[in-house]
N, C-alpha and C. Protein backbone atom coordinates (compact mmCIF):
# COMPACT_ATOMS: atom_id res chain seq x y z
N UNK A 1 19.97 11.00 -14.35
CA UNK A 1 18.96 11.03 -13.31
C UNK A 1 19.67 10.91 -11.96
N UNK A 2 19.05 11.84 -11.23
CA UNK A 2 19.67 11.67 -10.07
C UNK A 2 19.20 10.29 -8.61
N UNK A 3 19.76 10.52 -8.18
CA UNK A 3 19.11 9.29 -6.64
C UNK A 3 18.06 10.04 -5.89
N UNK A 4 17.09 9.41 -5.57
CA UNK A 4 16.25 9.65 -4.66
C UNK A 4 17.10 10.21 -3.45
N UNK A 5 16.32 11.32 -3.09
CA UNK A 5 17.31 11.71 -1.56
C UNK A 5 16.58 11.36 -0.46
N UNK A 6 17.57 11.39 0.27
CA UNK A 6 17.54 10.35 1.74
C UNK A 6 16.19 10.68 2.34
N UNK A 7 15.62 9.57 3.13
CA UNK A 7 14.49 9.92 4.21
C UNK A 7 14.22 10.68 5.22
N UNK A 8 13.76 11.56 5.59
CA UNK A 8 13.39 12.30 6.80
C UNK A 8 13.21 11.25 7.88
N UNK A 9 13.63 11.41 9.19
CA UNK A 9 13.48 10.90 9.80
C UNK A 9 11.73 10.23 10.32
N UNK A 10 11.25 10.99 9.83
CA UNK A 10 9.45 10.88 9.91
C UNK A 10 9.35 9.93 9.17
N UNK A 11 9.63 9.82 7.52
CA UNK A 11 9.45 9.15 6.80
C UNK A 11 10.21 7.46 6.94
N UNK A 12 11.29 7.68 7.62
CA UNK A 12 11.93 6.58 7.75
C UNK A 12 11.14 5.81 8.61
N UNK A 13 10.48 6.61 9.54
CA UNK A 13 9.17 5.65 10.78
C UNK A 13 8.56 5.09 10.39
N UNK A 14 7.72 5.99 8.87
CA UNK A 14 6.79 5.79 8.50
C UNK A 14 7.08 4.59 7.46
N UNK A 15 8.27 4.00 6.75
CA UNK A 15 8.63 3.30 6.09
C UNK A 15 8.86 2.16 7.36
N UNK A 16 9.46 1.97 8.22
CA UNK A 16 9.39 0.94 8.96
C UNK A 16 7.95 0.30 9.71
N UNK A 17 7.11 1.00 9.94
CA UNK A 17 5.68 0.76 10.55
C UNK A 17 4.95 0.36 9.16
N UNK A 18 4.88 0.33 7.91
CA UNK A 18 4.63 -0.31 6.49
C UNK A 18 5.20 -1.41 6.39
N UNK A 19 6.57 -1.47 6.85
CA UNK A 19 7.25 -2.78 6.57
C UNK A 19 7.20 -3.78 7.43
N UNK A 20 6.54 -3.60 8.66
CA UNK A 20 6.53 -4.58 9.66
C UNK A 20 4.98 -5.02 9.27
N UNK A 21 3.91 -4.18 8.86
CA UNK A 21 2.55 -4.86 8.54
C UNK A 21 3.31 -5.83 7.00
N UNK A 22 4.12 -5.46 6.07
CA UNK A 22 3.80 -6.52 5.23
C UNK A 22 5.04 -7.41 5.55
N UNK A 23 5.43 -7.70 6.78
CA UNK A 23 6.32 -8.72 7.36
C UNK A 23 5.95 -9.93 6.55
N UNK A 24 6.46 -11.04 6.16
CA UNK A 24 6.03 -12.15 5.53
C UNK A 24 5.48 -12.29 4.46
N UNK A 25 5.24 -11.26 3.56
CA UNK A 25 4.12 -11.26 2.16
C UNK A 25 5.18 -9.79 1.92
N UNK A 26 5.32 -9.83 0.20
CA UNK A 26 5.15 -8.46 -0.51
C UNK A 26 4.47 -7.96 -0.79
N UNK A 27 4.72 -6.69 -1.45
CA UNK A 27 3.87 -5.49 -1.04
C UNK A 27 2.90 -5.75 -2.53
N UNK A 28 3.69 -6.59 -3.88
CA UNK A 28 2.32 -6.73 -5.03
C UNK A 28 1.62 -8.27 -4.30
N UNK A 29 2.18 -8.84 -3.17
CA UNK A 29 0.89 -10.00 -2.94
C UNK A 29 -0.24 -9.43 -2.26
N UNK A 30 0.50 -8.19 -1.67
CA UNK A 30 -1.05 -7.69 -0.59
C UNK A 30 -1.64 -6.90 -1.41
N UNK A 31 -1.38 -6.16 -2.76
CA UNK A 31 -2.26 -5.06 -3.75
C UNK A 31 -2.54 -6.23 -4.21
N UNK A 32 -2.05 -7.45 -4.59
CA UNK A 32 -2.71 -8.39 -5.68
C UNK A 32 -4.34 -8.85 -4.96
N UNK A 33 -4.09 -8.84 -3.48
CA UNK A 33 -5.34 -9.62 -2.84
C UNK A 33 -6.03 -8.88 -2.36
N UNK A 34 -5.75 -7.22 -2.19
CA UNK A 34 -6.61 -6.38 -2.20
C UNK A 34 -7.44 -6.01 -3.17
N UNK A 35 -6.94 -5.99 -4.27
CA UNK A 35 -7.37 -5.90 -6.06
C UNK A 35 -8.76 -6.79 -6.27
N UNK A 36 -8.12 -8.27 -5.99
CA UNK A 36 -9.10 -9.20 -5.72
C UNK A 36 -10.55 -8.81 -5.39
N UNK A 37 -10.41 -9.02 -4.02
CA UNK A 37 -11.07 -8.33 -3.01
C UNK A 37 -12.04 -7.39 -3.74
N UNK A 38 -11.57 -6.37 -3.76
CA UNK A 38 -11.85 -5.17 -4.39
C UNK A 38 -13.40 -5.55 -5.22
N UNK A 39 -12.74 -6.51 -6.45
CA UNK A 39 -13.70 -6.81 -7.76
C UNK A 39 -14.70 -7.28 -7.39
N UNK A 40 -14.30 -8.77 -6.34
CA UNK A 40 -15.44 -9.55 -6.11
C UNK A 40 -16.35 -9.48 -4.77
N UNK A 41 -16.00 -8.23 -3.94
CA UNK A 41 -17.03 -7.93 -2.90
C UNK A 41 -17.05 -6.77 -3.03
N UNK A 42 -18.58 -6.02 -3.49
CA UNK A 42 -18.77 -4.66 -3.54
C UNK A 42 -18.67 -3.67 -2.60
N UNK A 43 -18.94 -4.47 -1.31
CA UNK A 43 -19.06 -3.95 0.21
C UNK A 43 -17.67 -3.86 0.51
N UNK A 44 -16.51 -4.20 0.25
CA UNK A 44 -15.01 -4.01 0.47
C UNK A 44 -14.75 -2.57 -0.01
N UNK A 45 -14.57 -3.22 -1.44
CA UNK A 45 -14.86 -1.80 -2.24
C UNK A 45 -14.90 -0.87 -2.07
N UNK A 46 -16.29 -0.65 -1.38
CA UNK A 46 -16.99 0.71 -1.20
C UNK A 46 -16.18 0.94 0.13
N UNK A 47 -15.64 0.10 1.19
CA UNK A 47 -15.17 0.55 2.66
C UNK A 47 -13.27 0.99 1.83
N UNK A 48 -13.08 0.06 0.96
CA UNK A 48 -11.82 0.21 0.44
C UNK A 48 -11.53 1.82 0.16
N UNK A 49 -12.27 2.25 -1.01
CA UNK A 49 -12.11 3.81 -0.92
C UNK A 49 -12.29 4.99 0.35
N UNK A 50 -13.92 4.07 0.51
CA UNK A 50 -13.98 5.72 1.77
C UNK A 50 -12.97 5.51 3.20
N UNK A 51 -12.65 4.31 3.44
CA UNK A 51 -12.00 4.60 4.49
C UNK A 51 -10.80 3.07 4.39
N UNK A 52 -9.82 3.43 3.81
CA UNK A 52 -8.70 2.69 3.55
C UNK A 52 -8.26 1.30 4.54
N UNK A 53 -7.87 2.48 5.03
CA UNK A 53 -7.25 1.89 6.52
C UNK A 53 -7.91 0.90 7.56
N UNK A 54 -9.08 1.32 7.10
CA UNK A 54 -9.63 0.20 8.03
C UNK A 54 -10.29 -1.16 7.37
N UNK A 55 -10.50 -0.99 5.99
CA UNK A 55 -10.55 -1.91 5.14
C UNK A 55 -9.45 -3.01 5.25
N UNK A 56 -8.31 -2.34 4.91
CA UNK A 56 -6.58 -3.28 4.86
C UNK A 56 -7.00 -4.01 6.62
N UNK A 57 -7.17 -3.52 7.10
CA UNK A 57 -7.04 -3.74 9.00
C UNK A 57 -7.94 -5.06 9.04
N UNK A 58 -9.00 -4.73 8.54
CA UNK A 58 -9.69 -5.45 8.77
C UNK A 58 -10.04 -7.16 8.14
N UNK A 59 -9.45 -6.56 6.67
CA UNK A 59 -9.48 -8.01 5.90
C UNK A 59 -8.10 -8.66 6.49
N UNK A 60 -7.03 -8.22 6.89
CA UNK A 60 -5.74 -8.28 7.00
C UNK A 60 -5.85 -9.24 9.02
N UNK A 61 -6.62 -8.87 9.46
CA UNK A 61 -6.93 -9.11 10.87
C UNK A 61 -5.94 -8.79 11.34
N UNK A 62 -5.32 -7.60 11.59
CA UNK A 62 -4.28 -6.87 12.05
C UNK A 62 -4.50 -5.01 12.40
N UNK A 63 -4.07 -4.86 13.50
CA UNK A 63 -4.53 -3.26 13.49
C UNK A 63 -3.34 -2.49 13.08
N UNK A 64 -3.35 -1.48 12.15
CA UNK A 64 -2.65 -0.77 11.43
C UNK A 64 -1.92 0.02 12.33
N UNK A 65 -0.41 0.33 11.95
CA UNK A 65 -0.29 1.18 12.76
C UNK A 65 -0.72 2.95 12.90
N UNK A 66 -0.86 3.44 13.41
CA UNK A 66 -1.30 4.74 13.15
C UNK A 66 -0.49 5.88 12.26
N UNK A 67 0.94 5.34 12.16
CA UNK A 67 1.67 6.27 10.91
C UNK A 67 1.15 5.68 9.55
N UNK A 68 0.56 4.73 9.71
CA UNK A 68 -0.07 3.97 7.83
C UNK A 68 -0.97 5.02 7.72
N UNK A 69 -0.68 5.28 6.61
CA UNK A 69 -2.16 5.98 6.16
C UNK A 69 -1.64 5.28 4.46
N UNK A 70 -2.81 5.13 4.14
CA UNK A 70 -3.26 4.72 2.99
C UNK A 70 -4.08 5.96 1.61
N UNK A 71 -3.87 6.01 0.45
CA UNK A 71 -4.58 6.23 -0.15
C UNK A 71 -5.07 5.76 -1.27
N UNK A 72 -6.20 5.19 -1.69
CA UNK A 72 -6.67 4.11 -2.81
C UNK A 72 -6.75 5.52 -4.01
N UNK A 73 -6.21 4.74 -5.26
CA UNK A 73 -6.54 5.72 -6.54
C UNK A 73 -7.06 4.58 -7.48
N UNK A 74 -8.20 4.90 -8.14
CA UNK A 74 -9.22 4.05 -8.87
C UNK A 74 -8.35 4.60 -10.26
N UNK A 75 -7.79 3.96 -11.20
CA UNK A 75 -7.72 4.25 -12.71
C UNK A 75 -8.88 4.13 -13.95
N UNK A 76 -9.02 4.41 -14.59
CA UNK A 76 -9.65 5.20 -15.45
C UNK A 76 -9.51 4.64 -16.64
N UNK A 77 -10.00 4.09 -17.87
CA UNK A 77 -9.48 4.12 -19.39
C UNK A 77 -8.84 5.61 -19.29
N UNK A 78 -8.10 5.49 -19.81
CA UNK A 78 -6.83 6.80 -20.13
C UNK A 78 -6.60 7.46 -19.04
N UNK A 79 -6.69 7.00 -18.22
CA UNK A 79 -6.35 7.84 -16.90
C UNK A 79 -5.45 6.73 -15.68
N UNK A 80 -4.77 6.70 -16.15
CA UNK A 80 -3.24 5.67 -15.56
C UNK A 80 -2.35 6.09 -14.48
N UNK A 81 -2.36 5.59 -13.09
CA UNK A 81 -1.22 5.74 -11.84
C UNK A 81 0.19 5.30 -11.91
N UNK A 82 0.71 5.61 -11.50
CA UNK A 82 2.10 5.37 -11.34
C UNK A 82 2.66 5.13 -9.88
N UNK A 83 2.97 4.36 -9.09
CA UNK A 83 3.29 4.76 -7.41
C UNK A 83 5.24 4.44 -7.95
N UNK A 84 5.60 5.37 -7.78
CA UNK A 84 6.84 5.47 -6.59
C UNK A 84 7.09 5.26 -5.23
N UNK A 85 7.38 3.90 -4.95
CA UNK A 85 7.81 3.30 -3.36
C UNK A 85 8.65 4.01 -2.89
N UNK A 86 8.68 3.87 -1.81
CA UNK A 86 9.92 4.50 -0.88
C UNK A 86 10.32 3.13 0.22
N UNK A 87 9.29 2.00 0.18
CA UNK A 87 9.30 1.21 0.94
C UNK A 87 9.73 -0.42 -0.09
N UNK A 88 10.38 -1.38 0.39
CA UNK A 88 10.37 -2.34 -0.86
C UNK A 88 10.92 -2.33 -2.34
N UNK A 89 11.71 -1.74 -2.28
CA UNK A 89 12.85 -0.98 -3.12
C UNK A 89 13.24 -2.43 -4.03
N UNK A 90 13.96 -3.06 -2.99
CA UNK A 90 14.25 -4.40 -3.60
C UNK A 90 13.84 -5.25 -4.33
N UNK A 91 12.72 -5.47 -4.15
CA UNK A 91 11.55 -6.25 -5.40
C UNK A 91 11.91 -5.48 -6.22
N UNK A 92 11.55 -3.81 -6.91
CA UNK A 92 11.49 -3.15 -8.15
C UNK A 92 13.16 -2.97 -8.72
N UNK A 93 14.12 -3.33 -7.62
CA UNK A 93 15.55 -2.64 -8.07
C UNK A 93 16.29 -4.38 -8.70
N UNK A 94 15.45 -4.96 -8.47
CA UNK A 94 16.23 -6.66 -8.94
C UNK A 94 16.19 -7.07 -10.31
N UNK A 95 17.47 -7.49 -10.47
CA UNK A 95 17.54 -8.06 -12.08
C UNK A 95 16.25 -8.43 -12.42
């Protein structure tokens, strides 16, 4: 298998403006408390899918930067996601 190849300079922005919102917390504590979220307020939820970004912004009390864009994927019985980071490498690459 080969290495992931290097970042575009776009992408590298876009990886630093991600990494400064989850400054202080990792990236499974903020899906863990979005997840949360998610189950036990329907009204999140529903803002969670149709409009991402302002959901995270808003529970988060922080304004996103404008290279975040977000996209929520709901799984399925038999219908399973996979994300490949480009951001936070280190958590998934550690003994």
């Amino acid at each position: 298998m080969s290495a992931p190849a290097a970042l575009s300079p776009q992408d590298q922005e876009h990886a630093q403006a991600w990494n400064r919102l989850l400054e202080g917390t990792s990236r499974q504590e903020l899906e863990k408390r979005l997840i949360r979220k998610f189950y036990a307020d329907p009204a999140f939820a529903h803002a969670l899918i149709s409009e991402p970004e302002k959901a995270i912004a808003a529970e988060l009390g922080v304004e996103l930067p404008s290279l975040v864009k977000v996209e929520v994927l709901r799984e399925t019985p038999g219908n399973y996601k996979l994300v490949i980071p480009t951001v936070g490498l280190a958590a998934y690459l550690a003994p």
